[in-house]
C-alpha atoms as a PDB file:
ATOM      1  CA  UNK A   1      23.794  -4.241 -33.740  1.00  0.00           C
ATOM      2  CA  UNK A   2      20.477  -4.362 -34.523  1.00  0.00           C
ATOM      3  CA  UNK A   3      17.611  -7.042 -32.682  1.00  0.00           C
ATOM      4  CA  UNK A   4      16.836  -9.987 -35.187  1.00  0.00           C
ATOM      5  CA  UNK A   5      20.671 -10.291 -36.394  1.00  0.00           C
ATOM      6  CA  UNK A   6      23.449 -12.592 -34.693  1.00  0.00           C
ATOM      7  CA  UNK A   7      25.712 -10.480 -32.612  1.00  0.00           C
ATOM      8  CA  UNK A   8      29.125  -8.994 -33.631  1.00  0.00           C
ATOM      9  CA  UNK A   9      30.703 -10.537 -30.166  1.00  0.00           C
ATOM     10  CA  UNK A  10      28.925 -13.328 -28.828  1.00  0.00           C
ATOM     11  CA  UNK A  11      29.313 -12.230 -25.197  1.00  0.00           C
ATOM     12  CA  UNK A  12      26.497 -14.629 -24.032  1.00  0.00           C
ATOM     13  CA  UNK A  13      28.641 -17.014 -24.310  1.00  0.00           C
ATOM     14  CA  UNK A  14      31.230 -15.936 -22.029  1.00  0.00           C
ATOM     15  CA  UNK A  15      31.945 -17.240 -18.863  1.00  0.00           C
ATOM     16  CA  UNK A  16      31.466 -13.860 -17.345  1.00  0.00           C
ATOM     17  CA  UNK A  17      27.240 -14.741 -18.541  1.00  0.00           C
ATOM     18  CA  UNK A  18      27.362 -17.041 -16.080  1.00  0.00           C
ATOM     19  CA  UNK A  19      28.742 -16.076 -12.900  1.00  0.00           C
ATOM     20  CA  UNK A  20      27.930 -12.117 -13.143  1.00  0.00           C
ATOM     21  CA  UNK A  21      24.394 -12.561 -12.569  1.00  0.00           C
ATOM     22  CA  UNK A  22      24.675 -15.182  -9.443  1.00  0.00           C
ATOM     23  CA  UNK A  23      27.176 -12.008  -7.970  1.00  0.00           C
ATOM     24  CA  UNK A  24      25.203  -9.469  -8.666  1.00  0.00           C
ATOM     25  CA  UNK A  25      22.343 -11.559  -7.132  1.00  0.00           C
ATOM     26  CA  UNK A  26      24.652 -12.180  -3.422  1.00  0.00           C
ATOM     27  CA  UNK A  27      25.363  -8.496  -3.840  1.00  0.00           C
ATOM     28  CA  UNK A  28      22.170  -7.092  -4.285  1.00  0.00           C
ATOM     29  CA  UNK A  29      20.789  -9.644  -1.106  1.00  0.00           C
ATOM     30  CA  UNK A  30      23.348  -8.116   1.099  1.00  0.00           C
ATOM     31  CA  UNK A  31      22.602  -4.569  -0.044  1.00  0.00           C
ATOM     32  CA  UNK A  32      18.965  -4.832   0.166  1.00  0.00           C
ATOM     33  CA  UNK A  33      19.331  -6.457   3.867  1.00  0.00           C
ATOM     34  CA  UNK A  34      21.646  -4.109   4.846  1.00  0.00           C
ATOM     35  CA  UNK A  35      19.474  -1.019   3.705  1.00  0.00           C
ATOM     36  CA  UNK A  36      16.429  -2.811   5.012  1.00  0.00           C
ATOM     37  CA  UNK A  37      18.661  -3.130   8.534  1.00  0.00           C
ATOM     38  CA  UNK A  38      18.825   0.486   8.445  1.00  0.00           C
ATOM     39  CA  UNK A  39      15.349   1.728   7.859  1.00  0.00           C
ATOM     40  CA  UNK A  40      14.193  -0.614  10.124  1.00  0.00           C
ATOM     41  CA  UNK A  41      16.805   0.650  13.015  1.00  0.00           C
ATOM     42  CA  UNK A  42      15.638   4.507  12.188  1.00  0.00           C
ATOM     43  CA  UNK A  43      11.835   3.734  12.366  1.00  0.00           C
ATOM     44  CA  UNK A  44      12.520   2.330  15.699  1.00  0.00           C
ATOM     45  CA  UNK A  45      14.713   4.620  16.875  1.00  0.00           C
ATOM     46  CA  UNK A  46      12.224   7.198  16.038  1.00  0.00           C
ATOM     47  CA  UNK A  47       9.221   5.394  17.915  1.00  0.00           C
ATOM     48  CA  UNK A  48      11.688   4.892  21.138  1.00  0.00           C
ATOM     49  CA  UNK A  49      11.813   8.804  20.922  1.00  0.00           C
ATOM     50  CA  UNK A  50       8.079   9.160  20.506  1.00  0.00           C
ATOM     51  CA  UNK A  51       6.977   6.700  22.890  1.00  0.00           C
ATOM     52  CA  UNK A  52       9.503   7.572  25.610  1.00  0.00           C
ATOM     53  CA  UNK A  53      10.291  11.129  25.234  1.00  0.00           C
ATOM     54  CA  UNK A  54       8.401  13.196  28.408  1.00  0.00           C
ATOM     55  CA  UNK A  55       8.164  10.755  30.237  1.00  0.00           C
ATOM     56  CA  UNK A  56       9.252   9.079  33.395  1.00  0.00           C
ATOM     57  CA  UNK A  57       9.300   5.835  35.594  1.00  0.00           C
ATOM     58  CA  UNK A  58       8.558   5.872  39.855  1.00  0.00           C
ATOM     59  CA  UNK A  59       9.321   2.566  41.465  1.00  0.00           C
ATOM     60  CA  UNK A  60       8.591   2.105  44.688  1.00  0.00           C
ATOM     61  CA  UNK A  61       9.708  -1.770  46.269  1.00  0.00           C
ATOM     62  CA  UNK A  62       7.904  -3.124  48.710  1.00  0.00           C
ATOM     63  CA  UNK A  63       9.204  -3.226  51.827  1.00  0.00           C
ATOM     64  CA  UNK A  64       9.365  -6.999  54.395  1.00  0.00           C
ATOM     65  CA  UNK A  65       5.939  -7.651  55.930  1.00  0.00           C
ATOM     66  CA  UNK A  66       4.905  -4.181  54.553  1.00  0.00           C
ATOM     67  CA  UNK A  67       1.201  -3.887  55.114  1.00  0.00           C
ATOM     68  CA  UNK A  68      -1.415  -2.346  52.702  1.00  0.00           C
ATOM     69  CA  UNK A  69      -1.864   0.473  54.753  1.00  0.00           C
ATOM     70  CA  UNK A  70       1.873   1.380  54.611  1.00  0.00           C
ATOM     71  CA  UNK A  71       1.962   0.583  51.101  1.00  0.00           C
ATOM     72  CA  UNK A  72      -0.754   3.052  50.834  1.00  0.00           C
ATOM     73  CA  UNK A  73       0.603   5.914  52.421  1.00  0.00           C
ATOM     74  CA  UNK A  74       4.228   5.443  50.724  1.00  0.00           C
ATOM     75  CA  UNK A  75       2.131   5.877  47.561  1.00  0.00           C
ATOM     76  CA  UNK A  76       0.048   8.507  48.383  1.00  0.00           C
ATOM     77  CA  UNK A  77       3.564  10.516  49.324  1.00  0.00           C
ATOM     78  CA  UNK A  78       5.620   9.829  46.156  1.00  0.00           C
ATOM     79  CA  UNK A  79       1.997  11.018  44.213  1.00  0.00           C
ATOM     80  CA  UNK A  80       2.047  14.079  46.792  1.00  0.00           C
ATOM     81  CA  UNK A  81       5.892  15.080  45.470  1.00  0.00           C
ATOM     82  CA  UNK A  82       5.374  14.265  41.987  1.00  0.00           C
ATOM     83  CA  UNK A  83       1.949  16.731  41.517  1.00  0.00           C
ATOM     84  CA  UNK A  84       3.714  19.609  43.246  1.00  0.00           C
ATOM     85  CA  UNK A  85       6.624  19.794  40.805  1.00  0.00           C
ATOM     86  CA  UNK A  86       5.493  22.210  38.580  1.00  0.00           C
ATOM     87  CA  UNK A  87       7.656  20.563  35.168  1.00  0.00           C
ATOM     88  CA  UNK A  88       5.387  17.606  35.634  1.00  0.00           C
ATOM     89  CA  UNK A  89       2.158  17.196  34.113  1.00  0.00           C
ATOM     90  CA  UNK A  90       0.485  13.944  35.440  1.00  0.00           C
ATOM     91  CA  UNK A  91       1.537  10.742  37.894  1.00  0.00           C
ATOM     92  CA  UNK A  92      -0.343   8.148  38.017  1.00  0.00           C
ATOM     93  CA  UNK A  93      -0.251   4.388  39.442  1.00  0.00           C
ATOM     94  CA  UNK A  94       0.117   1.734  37.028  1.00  0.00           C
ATOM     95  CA  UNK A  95      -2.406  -1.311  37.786  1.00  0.00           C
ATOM     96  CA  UNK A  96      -1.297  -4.122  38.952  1.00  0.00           C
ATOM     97  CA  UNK A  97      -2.867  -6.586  35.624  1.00  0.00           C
ATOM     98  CA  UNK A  98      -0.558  -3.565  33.746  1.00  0.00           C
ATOM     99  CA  UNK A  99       2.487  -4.364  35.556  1.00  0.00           C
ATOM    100  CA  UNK A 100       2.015  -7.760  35.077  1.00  0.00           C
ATOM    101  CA  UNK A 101       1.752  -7.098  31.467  1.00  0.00           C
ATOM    102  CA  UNK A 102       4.781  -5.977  31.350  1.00  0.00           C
ATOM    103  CA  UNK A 103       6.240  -8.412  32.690  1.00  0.00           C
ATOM    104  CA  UNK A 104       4.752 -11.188  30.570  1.00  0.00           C
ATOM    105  CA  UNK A 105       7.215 -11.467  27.433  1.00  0.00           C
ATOM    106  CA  UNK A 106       9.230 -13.148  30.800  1.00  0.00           C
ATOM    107  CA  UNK A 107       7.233 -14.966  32.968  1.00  0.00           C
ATOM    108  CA  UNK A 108       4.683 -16.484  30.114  1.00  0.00           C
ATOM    109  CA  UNK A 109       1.224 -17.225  31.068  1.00  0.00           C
ATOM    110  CA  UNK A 110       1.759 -17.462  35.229  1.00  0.00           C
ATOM    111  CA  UNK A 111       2.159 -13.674  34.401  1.00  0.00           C
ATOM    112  CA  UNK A 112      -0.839 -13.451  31.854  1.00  0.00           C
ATOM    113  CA  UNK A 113      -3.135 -15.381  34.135  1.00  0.00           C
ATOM    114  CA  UNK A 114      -2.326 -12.883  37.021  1.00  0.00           C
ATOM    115  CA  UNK A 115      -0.996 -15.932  38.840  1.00  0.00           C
ATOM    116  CA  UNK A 116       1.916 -13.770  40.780  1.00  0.00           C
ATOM    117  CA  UNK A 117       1.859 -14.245  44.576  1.00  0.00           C
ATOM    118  CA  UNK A 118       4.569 -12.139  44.366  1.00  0.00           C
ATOM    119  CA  UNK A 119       5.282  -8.692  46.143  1.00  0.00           C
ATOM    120  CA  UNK A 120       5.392  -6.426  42.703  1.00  0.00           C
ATOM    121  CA  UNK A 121       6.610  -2.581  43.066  1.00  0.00           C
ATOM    122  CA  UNK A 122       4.362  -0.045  42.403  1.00  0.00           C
ATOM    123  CA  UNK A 123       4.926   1.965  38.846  1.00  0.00           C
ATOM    124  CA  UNK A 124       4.302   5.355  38.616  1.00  0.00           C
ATOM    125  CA  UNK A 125       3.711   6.550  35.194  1.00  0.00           C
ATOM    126  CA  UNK A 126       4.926  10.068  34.921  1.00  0.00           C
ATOM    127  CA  UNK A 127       4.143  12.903  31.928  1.00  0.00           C
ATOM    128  CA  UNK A 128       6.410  15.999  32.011  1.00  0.00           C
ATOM    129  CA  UNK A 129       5.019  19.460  30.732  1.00  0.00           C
ATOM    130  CA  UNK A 130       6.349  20.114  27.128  1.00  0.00           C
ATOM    131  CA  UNK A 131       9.682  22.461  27.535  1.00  0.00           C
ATOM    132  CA  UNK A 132       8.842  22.249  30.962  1.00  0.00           C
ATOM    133  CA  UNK A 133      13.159  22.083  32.817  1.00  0.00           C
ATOM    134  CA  UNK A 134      13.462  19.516  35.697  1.00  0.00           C
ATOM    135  CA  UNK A 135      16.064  18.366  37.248  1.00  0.00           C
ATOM    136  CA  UNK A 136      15.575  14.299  37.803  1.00  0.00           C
ATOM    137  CA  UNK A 137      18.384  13.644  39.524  1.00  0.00           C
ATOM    138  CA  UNK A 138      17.343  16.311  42.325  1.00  0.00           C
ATOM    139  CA  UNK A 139      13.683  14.850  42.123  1.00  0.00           C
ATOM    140  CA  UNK A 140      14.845  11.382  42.174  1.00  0.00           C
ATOM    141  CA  UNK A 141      16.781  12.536  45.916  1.00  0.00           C
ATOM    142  CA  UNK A 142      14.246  13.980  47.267  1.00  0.00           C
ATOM    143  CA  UNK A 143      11.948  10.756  47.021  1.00  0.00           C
ATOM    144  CA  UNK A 144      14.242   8.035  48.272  1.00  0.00           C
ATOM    145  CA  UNK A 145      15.057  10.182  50.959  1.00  0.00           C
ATOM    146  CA  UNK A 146      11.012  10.836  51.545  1.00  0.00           C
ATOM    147  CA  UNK A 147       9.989   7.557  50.449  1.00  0.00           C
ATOM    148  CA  UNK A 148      12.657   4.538  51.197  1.00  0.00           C
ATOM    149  CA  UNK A 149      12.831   2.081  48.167  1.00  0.00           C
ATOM    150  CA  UNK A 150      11.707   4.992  45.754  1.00  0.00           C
ATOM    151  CA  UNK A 151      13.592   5.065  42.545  1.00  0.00           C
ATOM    152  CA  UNK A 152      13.132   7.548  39.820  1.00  0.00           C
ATOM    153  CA  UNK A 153      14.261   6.137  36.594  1.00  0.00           C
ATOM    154  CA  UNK A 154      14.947   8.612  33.849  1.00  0.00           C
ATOM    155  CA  UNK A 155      13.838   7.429  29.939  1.00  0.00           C
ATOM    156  CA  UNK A 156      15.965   9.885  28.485  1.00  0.00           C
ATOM    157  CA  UNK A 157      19.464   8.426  29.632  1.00  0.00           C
ATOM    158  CA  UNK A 158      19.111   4.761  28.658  1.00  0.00           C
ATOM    159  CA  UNK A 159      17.479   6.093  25.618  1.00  0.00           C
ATOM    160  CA  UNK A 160      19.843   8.285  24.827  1.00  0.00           C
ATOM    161  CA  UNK A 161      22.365   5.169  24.598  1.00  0.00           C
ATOM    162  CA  UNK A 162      20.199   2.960  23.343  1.00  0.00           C
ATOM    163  CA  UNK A 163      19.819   5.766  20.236  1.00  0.00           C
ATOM    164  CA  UNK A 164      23.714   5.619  20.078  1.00  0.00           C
ATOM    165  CA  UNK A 165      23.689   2.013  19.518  1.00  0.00           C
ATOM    166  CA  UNK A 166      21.237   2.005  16.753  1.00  0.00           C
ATOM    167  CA  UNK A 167      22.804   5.103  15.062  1.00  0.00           C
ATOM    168  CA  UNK A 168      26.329   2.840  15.810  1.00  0.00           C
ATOM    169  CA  UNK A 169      24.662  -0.242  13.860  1.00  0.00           C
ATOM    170  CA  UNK A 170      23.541   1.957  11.026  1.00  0.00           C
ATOM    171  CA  UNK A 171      26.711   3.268  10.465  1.00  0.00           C
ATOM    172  CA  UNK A 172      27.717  -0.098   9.995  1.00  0.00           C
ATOM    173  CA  UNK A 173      25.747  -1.386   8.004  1.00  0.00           C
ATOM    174  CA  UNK A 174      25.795   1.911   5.797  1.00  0.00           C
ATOM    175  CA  UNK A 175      29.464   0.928   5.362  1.00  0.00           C
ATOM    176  CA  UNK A 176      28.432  -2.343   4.196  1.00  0.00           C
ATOM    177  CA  UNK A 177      26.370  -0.973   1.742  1.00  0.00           C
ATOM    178  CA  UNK A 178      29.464   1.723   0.421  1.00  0.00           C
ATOM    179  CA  UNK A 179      31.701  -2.126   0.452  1.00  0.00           C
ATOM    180  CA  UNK A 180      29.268  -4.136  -1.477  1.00  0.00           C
ATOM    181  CA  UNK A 181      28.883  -1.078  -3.993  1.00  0.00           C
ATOM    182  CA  UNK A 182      32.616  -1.306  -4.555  1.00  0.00           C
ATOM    183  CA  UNK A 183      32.631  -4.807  -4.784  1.00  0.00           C
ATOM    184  CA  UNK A 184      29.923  -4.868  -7.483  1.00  0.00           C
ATOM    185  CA  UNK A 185      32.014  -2.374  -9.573  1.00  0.00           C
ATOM    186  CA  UNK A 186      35.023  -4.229  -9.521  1.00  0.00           C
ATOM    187  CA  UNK A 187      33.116  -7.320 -10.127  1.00  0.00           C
ATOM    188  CA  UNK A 188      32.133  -5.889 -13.103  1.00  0.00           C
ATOM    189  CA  UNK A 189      35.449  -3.972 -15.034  1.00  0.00           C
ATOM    190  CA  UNK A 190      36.541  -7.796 -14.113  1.00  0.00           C
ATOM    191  CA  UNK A 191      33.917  -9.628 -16.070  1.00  0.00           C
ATOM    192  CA  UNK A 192      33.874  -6.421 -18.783  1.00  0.00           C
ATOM    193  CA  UNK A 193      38.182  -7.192 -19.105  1.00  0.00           C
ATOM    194  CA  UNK A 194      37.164 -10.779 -19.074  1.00  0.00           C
ATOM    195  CA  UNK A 195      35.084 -10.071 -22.141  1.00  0.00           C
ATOM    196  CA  UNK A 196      37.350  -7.718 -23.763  1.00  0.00           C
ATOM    197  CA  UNK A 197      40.177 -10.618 -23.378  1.00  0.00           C
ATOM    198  CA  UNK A 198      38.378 -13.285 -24.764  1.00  0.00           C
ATOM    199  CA  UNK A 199      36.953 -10.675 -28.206  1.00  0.00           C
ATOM    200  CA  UNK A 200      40.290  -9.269 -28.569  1.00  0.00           C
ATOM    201  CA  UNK A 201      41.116 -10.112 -32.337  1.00  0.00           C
ATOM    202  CA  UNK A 202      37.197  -8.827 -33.280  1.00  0.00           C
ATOM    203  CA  UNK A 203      37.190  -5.374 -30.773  1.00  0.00           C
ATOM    204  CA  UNK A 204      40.749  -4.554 -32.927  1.00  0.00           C
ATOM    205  CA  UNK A 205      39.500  -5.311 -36.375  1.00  0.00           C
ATOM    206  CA  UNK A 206      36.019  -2.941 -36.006  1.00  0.00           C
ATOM    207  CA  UNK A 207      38.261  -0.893 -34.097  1.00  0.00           C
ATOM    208  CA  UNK A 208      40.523  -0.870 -37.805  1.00  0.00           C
ATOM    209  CA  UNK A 209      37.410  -0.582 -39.572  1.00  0.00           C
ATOM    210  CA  UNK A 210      36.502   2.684 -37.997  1.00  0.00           C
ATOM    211  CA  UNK A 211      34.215   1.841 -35.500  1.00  0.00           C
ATOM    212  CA  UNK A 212      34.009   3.923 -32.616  1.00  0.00           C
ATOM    213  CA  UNK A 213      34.406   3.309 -28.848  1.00  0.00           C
ATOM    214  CA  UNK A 214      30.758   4.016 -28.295  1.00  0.00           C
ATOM    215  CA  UNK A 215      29.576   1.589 -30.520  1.00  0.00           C
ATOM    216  CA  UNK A 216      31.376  -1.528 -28.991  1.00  0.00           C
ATOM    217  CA  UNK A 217      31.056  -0.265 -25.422  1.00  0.00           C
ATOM    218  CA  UNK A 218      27.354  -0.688 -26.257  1.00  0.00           C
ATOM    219  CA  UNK A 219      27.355  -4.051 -26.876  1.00  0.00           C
ATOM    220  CA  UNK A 220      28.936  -4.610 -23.547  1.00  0.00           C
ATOM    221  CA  UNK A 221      26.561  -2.259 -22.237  1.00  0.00           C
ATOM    222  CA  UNK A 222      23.391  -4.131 -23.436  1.00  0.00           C
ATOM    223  CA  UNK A 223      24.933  -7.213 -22.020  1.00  0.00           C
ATOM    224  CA  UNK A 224      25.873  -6.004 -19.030  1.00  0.00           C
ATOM    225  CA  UNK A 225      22.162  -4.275 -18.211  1.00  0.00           C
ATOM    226  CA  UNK A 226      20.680  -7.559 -18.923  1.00  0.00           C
ATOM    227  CA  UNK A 227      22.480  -9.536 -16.684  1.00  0.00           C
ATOM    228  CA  UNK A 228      22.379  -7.080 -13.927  1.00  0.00           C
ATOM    229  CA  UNK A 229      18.853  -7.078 -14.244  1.00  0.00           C
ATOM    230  CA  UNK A 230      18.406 -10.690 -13.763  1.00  0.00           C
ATOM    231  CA  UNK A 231      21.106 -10.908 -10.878  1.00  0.00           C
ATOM    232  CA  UNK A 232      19.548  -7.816  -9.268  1.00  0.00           C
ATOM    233  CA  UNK A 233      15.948  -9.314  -9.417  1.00  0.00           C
ATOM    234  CA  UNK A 234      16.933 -12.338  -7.698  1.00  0.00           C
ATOM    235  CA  UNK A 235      19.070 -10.682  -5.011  1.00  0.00           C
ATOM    236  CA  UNK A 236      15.739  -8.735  -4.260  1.00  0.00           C
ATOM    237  CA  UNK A 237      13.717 -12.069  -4.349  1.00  0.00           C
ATOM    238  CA  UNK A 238      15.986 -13.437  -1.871  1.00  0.00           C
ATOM    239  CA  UNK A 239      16.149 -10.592   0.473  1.00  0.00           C
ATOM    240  CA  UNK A 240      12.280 -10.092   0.334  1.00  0.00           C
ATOM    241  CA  UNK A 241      11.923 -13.774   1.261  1.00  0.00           C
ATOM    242  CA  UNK A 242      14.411 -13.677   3.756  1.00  0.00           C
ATOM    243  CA  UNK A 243      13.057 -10.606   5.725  1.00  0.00           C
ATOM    244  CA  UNK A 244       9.687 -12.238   5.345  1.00  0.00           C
ATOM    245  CA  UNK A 245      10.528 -15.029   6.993  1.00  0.00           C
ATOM    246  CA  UNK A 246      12.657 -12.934   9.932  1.00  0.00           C
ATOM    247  CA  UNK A 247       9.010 -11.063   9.913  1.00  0.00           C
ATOM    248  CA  UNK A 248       7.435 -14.222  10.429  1.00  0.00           C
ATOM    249  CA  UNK A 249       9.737 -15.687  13.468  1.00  0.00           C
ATOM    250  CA  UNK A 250      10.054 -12.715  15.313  1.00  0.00           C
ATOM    251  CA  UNK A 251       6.378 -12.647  15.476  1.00  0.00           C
ATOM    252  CA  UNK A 252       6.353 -15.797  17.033  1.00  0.00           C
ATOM    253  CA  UNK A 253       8.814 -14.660  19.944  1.00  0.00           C
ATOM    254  CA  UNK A 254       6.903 -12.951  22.416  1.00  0.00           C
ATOM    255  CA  UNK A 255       5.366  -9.380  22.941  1.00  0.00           C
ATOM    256  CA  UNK A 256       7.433  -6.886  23.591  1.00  0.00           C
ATOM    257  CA  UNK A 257      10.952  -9.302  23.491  1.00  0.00           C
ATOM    258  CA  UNK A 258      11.638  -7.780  19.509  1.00  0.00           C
ATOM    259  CA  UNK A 259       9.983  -5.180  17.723  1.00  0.00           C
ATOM    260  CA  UNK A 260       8.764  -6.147  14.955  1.00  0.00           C
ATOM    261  CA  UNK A 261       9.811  -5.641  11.491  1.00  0.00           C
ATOM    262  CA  UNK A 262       7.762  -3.752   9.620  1.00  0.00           C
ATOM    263  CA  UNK A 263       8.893  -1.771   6.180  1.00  0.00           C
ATOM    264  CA  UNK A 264       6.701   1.094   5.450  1.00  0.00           C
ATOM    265  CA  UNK A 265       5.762   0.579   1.109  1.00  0.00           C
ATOM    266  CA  UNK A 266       7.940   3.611   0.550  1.00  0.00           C
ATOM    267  CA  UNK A 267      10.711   1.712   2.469  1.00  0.00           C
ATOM    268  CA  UNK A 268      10.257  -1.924  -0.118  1.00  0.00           C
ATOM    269  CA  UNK A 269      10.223   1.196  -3.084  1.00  0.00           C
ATOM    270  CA  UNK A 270      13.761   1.972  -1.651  1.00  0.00           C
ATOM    271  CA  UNK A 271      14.785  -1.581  -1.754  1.00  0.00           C
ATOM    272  CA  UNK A 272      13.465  -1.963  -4.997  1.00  0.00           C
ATOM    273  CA  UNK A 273      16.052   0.619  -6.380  1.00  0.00           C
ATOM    274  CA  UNK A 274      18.897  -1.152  -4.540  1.00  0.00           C
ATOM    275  CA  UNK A 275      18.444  -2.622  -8.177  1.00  0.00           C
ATOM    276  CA  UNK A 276      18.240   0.220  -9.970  1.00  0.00           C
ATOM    277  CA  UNK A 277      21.259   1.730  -8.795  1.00  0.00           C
ATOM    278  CA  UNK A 278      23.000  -1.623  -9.224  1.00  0.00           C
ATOM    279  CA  UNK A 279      22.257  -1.621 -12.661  1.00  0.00           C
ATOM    280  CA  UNK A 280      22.631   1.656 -13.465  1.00  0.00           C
ATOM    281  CA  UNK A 281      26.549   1.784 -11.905  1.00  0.00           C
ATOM    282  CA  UNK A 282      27.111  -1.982 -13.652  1.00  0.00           C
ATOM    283  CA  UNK A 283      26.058  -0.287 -16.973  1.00  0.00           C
ATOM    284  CA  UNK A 284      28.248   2.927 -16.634  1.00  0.00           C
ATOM    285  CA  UNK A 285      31.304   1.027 -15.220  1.00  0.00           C
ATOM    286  CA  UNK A 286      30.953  -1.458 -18.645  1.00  0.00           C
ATOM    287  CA  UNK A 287      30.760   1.473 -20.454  1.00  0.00           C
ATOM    288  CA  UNK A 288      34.040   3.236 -18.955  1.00  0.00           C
ATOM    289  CA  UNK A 289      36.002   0.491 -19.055  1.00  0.00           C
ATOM    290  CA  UNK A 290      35.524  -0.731 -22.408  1.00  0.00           C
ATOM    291  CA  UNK A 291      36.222   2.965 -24.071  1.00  0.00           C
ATOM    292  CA  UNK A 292      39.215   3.112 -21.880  1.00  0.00           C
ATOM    293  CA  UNK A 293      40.060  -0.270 -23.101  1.00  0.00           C
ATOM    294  CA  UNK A 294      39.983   0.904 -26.694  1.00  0.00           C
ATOM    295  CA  UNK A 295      41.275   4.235 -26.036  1.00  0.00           C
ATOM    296  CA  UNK A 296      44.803   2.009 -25.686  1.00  0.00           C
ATOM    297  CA  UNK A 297      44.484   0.455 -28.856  1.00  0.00           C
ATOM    298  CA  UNK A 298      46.978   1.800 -31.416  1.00  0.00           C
END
């Protein structure tokens, strides 16, 4: 078929016109979320490892009616045990205006105004020596029993899990993108079959005529790129939109309650080639299902 001259098979008529494009469309929204779910999961998962690997927490709660000058010495003995362990490289007190920082996604202003009449423990910031072994459950003994109300708290554990679970939701949502790929194929033989139904009489006369199975599966083919085009551009409309306006509420929640969700430009290149590859399989499964189609034809 050339451009400029009617078509043999008026497929943009079918009903398959119609409906392919607004599937395609739901698909390609769910892939691109579900892709953009994952990236977002491994860049954080990556800065939790960054941020929190070498490094330890020392809490020490205040005791009833403790006085400053106790308060003083308990520190001054948990900083004593900490700089004599060779595997770590630094301990130092947290200010109090930090600590209340941290505790401000929670409390709200009374926290940012430094309004706490409240007895807050002591945080010890502690940097381990690169390679450096230590054994934190042995450390984290020997300062409650030196310091009652000491508590070491080791990064690396809760970390560890909280890895697991993002590496769990990826997983997930990698099978959700191996589903919807499915999905979109069989989607498509079913609107290519649809076609093939409805153009019966014409596919079997230019298949008598001596037309090969090339040359009608690339009507189908043309067809078929065009409308996955147009359904995949929306579906990537959609998604963009909708993880702009996640973006946009999460920012709004406080500091530190979500991360927030930010996709590198390499990252929206990937999502744009959730279309691509949509296309490109919507095209080739077209293409093998119409020469199969008229490799049955007598």
């Amino acid at each position: 078929m050339m451009f400029g001259q009617s078509p043999i098979m008026p497929l943009s008529r079918d009903a398959s016109s119609r409906f392919l494009p607004w599937l395609i469309a739901f698909m390609v929204w769910l892939a691109t979320l579900a892709l953009a779910a994952v990236m977002a999961l491994s860049s954080m998962s990556d800065d939790w490892r960054r941020g929190l690997s070498g490094t330890l927490t020392v809490q020490i709660v205040p005791g009833p009616d403790e006085t400053q000058a106790v308060a003083s010495k308990r520190i001054a003995t948990v900083l004593r045990i900490l700089r004599q362990n060779p595997a770590i490289l630094s301990a130092d007190p947290l200010p109090r205006d930090r600590v209340e920082k941290l505790l401000e996604p929670w409390l709200g202003g009374i926290a940012e105004a430094g309004a706490l009449d409240l007895p807050l423990p002591v945080l010890i910031d502690v940097r381990l020596r690169p390679d450096a072994p230590i054994d934190t459950q042995a450390l984290g003994a020997t300062l409650a029993s030196a310091v009652p109300g000491a508590l070491l708290d080791d990064h690396g554990l809760w970390l560890e899990r909280l890895i697991e679970l993002a590496r769990a939701i990826e997983i997930v949502a990698i099978a959700v993108l191996v589903f919807i790929a499915i999905a979109a194929t069989a989607t498509v033989v079913f609107a290519t079959r649809a076609g093939l139904a409805i153009h019966h009489d014409v596919i079997e006369l230019l298949h008598l005529m001596g037309a090969r199975a090339g040359y009608i599966a690339a009507h189908f083919q043309r067809q078929t790129l065009w409308l996955s085009l147009k359904g995949g551009i929306t579906g990537l409309l959609l998604a963009a939109g909708t993880l702009a306006a996640l973006g946009f509420f999460m920012s709004r929640i406080e500091a530190g309650m979500l991360p927030p969700l930010d996709l590198t430009p390499w990252q929206w290149g990937a999502l744009t080639a959730v279309v691509l590859c949509t296309t490109g399989i919507s095209v080739l499964t077209a293409r093998a299902t119409v020469i199969k189609a008229i490799g049955r034809l007598p």
